[in-house]
PDB file of N, CA and C in Angstrom:
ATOM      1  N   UNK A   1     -58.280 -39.726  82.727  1.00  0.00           N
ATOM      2  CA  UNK A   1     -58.050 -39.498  84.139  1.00  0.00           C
ATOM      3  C   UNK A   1     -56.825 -40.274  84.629  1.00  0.00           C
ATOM      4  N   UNK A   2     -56.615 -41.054  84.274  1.00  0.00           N
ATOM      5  CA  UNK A   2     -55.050 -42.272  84.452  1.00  0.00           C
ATOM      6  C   UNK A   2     -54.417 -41.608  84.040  1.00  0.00           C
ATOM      7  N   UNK A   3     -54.437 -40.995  83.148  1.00  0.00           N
ATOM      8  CA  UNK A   3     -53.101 -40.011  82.530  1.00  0.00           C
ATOM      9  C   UNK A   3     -52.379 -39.629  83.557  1.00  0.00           C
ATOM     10  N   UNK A   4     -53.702 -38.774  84.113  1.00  0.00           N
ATOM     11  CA  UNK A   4     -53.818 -37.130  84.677  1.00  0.00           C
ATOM     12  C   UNK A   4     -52.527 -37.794  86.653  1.00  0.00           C
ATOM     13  N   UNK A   5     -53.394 -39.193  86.443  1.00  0.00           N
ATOM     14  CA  UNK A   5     -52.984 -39.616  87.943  1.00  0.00           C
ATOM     15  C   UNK A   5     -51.746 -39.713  87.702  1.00  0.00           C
ATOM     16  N   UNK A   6     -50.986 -41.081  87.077  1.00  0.00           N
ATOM     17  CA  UNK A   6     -49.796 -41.555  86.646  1.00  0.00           C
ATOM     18  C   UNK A   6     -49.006 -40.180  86.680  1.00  0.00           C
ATOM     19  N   UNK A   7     -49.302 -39.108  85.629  1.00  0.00           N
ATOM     20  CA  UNK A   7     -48.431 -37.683  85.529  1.00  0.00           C
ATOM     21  C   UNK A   7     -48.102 -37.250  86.632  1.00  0.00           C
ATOM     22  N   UNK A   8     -49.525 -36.717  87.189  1.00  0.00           N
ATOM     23  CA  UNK A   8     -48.883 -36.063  88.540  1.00  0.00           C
ATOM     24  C   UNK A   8     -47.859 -37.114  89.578  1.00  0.00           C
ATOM     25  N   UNK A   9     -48.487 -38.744  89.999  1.00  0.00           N
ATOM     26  CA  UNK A   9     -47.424 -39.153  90.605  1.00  0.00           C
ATOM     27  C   UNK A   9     -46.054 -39.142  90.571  1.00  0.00           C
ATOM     28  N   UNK A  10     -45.591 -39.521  89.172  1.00  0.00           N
ATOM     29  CA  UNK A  10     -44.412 -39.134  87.876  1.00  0.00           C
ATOM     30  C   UNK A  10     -43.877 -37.718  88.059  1.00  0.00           C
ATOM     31  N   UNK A  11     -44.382 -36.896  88.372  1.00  0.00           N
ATOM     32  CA  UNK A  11     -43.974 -35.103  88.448  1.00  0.00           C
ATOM     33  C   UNK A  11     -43.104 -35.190  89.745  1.00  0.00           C
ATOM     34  N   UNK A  12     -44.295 -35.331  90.790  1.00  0.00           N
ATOM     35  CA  UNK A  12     -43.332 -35.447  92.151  1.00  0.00           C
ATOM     36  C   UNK A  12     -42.724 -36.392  92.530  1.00  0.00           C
ATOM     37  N   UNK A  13     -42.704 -37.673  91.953  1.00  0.00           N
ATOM     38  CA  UNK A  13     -41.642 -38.268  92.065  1.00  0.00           C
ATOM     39  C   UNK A  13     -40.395 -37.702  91.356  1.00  0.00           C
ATOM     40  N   UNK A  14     -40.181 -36.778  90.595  1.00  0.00           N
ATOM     41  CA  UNK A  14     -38.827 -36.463  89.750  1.00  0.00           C
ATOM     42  C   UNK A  14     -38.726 -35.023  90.694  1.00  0.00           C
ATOM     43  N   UNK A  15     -39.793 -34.199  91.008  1.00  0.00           N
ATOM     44  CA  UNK A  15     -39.383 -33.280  91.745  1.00  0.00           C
ATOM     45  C   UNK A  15     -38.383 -33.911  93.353  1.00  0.00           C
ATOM     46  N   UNK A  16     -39.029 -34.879  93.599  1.00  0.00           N
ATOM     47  CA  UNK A  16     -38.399 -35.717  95.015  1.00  0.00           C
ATOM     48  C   UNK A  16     -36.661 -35.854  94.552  1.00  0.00           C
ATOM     49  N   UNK A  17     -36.314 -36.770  93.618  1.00  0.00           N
ATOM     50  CA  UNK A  17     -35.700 -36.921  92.824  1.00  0.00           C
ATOM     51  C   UNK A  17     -34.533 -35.820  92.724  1.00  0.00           C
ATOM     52  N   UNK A  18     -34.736 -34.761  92.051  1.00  0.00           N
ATOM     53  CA  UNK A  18     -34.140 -33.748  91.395  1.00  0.00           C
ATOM     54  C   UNK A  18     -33.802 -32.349  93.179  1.00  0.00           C
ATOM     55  N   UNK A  19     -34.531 -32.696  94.121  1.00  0.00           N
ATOM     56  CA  UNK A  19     -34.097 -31.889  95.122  1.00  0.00           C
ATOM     57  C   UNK A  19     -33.224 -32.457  95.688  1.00  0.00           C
ATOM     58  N   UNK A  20     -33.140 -34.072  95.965  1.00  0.00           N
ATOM     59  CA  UNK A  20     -32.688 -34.844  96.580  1.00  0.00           C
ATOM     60  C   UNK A  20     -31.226 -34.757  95.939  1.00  0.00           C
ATOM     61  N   UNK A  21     -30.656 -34.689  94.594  1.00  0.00           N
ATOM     62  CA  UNK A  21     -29.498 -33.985  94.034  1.00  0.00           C
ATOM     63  C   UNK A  21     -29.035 -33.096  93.811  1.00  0.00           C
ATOM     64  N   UNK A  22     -30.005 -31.925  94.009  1.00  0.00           N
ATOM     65  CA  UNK A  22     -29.345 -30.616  94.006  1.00  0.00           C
ATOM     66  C   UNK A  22     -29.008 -30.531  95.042  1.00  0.00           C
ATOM     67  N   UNK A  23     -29.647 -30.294  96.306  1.00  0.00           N
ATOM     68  CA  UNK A  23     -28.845 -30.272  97.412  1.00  0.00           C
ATOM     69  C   UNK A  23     -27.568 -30.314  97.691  1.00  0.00           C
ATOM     70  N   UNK A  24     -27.359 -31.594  97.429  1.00  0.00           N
ATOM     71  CA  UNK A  24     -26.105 -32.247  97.956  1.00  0.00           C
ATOM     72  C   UNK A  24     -25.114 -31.374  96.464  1.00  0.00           C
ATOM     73  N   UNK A  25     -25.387 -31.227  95.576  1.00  0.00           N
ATOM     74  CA  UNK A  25     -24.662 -30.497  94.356  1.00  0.00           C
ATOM     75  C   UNK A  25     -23.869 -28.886  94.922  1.00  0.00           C
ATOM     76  N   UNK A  26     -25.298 -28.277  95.565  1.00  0.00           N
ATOM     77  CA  UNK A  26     -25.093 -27.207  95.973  1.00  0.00           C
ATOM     78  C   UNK A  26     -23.724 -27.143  97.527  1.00  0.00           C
ATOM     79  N   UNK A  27     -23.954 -27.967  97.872  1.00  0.00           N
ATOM     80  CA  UNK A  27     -23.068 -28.681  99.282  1.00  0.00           C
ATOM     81  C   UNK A  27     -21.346 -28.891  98.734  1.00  0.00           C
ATOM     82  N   UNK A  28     -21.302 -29.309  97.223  1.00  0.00           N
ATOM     83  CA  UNK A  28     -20.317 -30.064  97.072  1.00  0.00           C
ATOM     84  C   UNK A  28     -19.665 -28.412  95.817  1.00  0.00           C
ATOM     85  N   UNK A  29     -20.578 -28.554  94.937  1.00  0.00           N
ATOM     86  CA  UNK A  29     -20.160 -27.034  94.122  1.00  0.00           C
ATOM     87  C   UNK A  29     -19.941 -25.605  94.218  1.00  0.00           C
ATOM     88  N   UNK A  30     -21.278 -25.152  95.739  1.00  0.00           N
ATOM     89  CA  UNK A  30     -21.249 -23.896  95.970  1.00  0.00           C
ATOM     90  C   UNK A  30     -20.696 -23.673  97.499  1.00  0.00           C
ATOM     91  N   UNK A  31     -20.500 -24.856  98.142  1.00  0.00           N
ATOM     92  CA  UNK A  31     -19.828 -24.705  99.601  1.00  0.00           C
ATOM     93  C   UNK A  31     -20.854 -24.309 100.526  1.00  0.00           C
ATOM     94  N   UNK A  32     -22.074 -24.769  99.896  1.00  0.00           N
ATOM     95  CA  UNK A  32     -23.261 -24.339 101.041  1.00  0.00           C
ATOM     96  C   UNK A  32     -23.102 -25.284 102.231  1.00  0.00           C
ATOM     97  N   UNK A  33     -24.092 -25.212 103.123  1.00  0.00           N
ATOM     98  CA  UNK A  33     -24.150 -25.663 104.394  1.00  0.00           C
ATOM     99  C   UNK A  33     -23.962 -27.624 104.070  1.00  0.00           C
ATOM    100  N   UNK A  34     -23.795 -28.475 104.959  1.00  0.00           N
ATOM    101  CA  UNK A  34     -23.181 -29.176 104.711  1.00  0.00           C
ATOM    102  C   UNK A  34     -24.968 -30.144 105.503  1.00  0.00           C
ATOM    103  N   UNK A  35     -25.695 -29.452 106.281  1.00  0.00           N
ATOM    104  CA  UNK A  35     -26.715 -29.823 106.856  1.00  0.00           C
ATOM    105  C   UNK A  35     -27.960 -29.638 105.900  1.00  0.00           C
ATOM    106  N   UNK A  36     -27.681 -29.253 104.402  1.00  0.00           N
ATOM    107  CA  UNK A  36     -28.149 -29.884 103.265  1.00  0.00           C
ATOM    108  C   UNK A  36     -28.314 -30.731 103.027  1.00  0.00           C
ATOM    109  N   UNK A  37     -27.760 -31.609 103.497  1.00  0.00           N
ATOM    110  CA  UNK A  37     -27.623 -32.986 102.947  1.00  0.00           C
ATOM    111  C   UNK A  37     -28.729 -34.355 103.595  1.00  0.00           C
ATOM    112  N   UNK A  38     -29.410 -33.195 104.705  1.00  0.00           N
ATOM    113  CA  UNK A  38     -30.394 -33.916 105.828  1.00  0.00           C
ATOM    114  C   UNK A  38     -31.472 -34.008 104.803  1.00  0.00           C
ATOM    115  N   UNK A  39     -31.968 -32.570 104.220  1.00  0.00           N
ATOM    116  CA  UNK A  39     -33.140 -32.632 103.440  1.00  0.00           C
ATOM    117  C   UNK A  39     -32.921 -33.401 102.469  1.00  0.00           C
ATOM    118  N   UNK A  40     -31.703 -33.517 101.934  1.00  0.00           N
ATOM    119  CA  UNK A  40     -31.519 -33.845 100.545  1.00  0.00           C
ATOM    120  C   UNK A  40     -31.975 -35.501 100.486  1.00  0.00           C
ATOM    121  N   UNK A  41     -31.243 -36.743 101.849  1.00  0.00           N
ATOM    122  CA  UNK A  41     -31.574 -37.427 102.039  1.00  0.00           C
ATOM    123  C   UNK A  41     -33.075 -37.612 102.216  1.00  0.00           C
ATOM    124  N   UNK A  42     -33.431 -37.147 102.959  1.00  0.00           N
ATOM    125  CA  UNK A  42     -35.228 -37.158 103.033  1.00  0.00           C
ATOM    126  C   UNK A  42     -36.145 -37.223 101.469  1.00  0.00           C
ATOM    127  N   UNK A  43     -35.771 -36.035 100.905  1.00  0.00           N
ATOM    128  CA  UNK A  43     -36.316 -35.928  99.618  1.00  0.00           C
ATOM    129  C   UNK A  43     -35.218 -37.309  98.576  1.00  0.00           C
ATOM    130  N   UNK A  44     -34.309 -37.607  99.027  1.00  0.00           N
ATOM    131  CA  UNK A  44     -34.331 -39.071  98.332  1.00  0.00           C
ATOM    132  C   UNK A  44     -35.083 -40.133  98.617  1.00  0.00           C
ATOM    133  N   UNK A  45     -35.472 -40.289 100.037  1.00  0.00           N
ATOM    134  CA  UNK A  45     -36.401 -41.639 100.416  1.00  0.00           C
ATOM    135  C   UNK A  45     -37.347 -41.584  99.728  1.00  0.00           C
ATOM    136  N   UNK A  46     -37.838 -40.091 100.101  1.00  0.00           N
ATOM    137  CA  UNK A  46     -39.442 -39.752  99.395  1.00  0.00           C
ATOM    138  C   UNK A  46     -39.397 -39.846  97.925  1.00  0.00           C
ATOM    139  N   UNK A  47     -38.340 -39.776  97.190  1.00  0.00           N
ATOM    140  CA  UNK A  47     -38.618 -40.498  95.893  1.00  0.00           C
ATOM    141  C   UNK A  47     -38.545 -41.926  95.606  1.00  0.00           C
ATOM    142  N   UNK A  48     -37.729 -42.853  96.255  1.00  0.00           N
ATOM    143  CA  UNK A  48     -37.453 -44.345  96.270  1.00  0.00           C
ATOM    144  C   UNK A  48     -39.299 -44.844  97.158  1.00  0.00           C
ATOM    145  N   UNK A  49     -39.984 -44.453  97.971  1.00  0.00           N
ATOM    146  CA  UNK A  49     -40.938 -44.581  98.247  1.00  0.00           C
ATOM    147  C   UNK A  49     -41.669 -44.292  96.782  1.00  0.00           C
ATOM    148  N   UNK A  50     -41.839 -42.736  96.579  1.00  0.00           N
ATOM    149  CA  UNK A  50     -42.950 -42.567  95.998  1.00  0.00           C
ATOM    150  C   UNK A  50     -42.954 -43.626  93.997  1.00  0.00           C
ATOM    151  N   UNK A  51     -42.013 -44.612  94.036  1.00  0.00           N
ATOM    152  CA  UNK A  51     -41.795 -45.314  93.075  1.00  0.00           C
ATOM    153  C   UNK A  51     -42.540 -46.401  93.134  1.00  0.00           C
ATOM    154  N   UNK A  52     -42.704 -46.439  94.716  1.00  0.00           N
ATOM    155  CA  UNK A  52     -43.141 -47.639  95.237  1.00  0.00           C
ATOM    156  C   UNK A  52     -44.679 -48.063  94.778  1.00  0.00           C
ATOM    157  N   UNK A  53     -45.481 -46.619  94.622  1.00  0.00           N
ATOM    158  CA  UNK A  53     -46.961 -46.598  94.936  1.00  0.00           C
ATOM    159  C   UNK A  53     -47.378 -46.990  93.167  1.00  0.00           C
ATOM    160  N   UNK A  54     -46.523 -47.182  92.604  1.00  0.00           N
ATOM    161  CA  UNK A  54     -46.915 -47.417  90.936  1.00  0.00           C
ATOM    162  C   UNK A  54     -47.451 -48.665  91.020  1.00  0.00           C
ATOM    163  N   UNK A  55     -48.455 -49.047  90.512  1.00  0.00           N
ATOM    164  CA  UNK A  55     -48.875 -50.538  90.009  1.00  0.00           C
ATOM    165  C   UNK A  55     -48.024 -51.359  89.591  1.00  0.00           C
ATOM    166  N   UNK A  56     -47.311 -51.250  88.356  1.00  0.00           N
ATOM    167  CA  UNK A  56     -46.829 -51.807  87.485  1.00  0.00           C
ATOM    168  C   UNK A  56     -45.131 -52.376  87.849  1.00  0.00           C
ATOM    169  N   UNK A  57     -44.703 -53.487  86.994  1.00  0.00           N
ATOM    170  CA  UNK A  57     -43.261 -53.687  87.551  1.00  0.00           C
ATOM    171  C   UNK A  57     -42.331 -52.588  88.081  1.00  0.00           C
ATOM    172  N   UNK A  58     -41.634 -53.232  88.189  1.00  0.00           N
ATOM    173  CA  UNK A  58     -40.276 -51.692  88.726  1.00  0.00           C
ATOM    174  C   UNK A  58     -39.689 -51.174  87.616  1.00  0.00           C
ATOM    175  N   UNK A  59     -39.379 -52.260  86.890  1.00  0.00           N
ATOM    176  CA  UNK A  59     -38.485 -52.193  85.820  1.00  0.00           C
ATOM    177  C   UNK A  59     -39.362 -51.004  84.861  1.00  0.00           C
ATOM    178  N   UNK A  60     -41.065 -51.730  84.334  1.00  0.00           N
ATOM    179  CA  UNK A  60     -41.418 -50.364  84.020  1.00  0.00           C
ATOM    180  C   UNK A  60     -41.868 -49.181  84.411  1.00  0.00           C
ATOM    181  N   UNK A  61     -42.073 -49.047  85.739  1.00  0.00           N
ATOM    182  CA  UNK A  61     -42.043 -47.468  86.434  1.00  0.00           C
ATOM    183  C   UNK A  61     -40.574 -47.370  85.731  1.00  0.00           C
ATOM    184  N   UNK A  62     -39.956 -47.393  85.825  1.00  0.00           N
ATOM    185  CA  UNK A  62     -38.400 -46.593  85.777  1.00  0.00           C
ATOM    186  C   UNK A  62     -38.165 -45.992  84.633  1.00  0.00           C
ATOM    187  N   UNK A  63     -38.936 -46.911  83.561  1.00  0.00           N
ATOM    188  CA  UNK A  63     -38.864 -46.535  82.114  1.00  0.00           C
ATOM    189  C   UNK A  63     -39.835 -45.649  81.655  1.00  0.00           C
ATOM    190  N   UNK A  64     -40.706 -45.821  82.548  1.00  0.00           N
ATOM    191  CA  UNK A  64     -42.036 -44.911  81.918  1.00  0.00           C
ATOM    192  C   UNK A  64     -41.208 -43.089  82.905  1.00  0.00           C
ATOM    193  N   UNK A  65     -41.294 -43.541  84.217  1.00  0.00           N
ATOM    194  CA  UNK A  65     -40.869 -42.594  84.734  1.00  0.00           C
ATOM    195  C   UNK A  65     -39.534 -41.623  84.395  1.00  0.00           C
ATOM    196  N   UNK A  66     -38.718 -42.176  83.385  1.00  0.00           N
ATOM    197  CA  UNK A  66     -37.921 -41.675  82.812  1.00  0.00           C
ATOM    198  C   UNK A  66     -37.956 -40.323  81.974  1.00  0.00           C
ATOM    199  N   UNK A  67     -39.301 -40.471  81.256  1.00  0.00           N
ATOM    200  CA  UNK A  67     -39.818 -39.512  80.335  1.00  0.00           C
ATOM    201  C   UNK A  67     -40.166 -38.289  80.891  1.00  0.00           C
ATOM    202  N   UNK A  68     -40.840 -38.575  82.053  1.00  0.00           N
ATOM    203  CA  UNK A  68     -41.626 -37.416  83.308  1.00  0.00           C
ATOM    204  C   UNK A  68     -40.556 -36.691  83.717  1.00  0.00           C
ATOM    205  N   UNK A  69     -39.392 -37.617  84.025  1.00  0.00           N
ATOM    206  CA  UNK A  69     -37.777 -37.042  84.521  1.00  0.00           C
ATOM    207  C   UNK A  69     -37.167 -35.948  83.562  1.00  0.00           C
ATOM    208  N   UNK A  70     -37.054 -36.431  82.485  1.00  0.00           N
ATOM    209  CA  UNK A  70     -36.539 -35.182  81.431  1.00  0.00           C
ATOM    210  C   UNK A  70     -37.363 -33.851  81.368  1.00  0.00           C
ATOM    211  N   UNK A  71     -38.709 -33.965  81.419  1.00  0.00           N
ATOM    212  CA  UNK A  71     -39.431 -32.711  81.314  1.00  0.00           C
ATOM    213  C   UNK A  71     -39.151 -32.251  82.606  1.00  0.00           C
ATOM    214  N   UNK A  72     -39.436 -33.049  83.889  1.00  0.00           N
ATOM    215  CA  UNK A  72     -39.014 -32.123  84.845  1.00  0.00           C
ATOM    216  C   UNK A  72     -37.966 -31.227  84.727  1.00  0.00           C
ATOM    217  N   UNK A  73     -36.919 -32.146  84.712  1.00  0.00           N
ATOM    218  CA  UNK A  73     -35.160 -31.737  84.514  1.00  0.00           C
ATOM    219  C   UNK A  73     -35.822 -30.510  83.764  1.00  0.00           C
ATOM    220  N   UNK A  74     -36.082 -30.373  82.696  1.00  0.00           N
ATOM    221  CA  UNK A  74     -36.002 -29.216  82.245  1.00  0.00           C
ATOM    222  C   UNK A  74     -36.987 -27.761  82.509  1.00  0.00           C
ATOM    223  N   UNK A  75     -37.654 -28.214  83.887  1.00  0.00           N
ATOM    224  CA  UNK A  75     -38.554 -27.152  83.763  1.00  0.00           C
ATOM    225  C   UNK A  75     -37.797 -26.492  85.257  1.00  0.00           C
ATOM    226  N   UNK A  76     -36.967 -27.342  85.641  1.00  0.00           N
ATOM    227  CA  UNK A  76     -36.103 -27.029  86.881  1.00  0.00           C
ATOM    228  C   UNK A  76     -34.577 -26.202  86.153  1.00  0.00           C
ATOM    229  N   UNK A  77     -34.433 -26.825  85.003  1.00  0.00           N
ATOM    230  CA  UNK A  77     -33.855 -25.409  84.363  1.00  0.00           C
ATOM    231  C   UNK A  77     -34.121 -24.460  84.225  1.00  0.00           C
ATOM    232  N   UNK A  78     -34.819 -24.318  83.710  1.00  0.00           N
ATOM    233  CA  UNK A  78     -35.830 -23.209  83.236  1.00  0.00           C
ATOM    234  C   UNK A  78     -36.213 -22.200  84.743  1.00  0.00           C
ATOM    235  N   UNK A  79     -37.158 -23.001  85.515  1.00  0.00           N
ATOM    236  CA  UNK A  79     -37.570 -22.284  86.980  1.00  0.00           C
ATOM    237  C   UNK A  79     -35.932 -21.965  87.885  1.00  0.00           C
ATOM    238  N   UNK A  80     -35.278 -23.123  88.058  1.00  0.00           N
ATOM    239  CA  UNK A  80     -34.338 -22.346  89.103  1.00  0.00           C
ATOM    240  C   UNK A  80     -33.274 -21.910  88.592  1.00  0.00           C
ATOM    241  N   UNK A  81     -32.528 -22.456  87.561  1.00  0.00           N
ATOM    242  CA  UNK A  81     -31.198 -22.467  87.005  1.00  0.00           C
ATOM    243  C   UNK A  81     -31.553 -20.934  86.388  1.00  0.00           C
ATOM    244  N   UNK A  82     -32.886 -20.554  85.893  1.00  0.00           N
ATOM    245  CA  UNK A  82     -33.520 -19.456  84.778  1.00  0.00           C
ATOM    246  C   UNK A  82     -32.487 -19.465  83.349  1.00  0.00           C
ATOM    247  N   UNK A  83     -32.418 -20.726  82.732  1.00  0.00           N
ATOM    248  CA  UNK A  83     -31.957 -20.973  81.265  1.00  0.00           C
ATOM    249  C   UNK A  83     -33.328 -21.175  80.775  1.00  0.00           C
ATOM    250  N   UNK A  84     -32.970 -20.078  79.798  1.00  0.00           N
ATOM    251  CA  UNK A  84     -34.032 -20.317  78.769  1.00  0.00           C
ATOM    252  C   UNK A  84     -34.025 -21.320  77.722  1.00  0.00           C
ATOM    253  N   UNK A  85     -35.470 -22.034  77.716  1.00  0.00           N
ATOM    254  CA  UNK A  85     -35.589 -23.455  77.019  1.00  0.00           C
ATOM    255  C   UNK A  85     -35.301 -23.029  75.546  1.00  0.00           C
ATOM    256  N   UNK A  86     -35.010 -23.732  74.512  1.00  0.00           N
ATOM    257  CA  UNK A  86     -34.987 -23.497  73.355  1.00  0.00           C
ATOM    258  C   UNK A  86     -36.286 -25.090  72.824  1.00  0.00           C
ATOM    259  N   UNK A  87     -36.220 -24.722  71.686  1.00  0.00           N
ATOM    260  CA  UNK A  87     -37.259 -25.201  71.375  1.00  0.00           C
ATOM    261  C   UNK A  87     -37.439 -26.985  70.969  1.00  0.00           C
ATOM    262  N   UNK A  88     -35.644 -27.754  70.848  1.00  0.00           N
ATOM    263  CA  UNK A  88     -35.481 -28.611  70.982  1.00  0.00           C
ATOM    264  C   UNK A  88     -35.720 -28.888  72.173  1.00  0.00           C
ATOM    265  N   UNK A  89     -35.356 -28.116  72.910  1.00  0.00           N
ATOM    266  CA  UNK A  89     -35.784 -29.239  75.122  1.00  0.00           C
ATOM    267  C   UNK A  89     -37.208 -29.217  75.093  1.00  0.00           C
ATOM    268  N   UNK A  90     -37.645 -28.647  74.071  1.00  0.00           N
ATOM    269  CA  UNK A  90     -39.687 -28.691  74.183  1.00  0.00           C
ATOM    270  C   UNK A  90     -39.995 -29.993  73.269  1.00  0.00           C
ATOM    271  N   UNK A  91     -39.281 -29.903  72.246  1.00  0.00           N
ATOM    272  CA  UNK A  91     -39.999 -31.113  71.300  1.00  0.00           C
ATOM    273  C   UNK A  91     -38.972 -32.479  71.670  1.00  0.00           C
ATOM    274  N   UNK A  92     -37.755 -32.406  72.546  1.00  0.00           N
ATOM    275  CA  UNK A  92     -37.141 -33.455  73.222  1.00  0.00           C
ATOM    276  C   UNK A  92     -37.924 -33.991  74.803  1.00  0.00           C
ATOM    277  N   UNK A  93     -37.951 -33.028  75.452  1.00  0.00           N
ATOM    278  CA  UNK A  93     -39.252 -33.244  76.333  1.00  0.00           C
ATOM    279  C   UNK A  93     -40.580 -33.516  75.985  1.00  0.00           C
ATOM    280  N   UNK A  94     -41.011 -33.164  74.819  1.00  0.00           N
ATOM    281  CA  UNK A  94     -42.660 -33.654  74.364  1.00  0.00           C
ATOM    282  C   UNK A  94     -42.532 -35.394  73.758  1.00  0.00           C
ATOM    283  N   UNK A  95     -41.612 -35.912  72.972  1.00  0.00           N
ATOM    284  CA  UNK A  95     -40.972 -36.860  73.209  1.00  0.00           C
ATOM    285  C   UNK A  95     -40.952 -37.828  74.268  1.00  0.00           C
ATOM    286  N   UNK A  96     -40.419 -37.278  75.229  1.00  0.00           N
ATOM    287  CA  UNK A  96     -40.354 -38.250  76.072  1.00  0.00           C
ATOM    288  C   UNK A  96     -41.366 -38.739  76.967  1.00  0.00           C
ATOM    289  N   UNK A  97     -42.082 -37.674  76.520  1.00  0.00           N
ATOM    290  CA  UNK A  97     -43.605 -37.965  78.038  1.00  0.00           C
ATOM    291  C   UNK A  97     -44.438 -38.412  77.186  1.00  0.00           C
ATOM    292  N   UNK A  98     -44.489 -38.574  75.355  1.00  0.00           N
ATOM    293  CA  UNK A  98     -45.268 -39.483  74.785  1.00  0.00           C
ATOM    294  C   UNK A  98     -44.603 -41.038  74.941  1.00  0.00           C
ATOM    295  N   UNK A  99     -43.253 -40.784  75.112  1.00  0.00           N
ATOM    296  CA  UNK A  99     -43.236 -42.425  75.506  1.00  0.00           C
ATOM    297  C   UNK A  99     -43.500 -42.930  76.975  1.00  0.00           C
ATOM    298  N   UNK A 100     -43.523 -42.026  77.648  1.00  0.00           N
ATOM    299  CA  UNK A 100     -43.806 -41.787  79.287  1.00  0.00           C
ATOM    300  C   UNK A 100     -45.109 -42.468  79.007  1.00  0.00           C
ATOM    301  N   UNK A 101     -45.849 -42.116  78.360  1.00  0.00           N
ATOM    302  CA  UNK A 101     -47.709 -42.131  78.429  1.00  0.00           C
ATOM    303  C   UNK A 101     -47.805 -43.784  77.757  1.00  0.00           C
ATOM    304  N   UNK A 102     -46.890 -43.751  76.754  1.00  0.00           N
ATOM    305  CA  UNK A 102     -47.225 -45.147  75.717  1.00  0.00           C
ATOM    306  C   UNK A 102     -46.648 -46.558  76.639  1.00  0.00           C
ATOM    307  N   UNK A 103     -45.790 -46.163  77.519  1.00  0.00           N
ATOM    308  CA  UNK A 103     -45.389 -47.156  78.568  1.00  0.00           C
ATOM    309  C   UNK A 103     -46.153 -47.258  79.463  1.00  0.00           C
ATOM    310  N   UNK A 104     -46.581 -46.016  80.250  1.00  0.00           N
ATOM    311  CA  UNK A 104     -47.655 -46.166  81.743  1.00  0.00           C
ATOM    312  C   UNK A 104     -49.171 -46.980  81.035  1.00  0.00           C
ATOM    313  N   UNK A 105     -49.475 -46.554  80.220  1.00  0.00           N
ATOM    314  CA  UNK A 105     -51.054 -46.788  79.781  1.00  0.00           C
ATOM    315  C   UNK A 105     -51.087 -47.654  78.860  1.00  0.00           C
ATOM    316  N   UNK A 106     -50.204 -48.884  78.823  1.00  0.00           N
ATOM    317  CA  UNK A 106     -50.011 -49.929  77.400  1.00  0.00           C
ATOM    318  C   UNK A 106     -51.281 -50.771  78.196  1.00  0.00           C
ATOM    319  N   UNK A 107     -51.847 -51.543  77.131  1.00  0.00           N
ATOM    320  CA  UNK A 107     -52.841 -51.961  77.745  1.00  0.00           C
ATOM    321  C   UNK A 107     -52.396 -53.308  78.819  1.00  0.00           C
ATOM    322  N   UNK A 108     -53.196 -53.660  79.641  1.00  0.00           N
ATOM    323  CA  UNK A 108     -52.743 -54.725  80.827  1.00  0.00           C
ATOM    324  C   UNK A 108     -52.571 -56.600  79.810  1.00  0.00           C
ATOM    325  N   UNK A 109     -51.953 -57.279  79.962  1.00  0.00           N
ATOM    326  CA  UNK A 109     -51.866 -58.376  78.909  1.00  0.00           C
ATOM    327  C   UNK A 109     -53.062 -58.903  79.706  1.00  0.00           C
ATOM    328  N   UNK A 110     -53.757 -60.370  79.056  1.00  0.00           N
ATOM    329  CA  UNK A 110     -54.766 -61.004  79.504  1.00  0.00           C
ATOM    330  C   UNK A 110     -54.033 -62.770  79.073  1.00  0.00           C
TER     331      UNK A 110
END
């Protein structure tokens, strides 16, 4: 069940994350509206917050949360960009969310 929690927090924190830069990408690459950049900010706080709610140091949220980041990244390829994954971004993403898991859930020292 810790998994299940840690993951999902980890998901939308990289979804927060990953809108919070496209935006402003789309603003700067495709010449979209320039009042992009309102949401984009917002969905940055909401990720620098939602970092906040982790137990554990900062230093390792960042590292654990790193792993969650790549699979996102790539499923936001996949969903918006529509590049099809090949089978290295699956076993490079499966990778990373086992070290995602081996960092969030190391046992607590005593």
């Amino acid at each position: 069940m810790e998994l299940l929690k840690v993951s999902g927090l980890f998901a939308l924190t990289a979804l927060a994350e990953i809108v919070g830069c496209y935006l402003p990408w789309l603003v700067l690459k495709q010449g979209r509206s320039a009042w992009l950049l309102v949401p984009a900010a917002a969905s940055l706080a909401l990720f620098a917050w939602l970092l906040t709610l982790h137990p554990s140091a900062a230093g390792r949220t960042y590292a654990a949360y790193g792993g969650m980041y790549v699979a996102a990244a790539l499923v936001w390829l996949w969903l918006v960009d529509g590049v099809t994954l090949t089978r290295w971004d699956l076993v490079g993403a499966s990778i990373a969310l086992i070290g995602m898991a081996v960092i969030a859930l190391q046992p607590e020292a005593r």
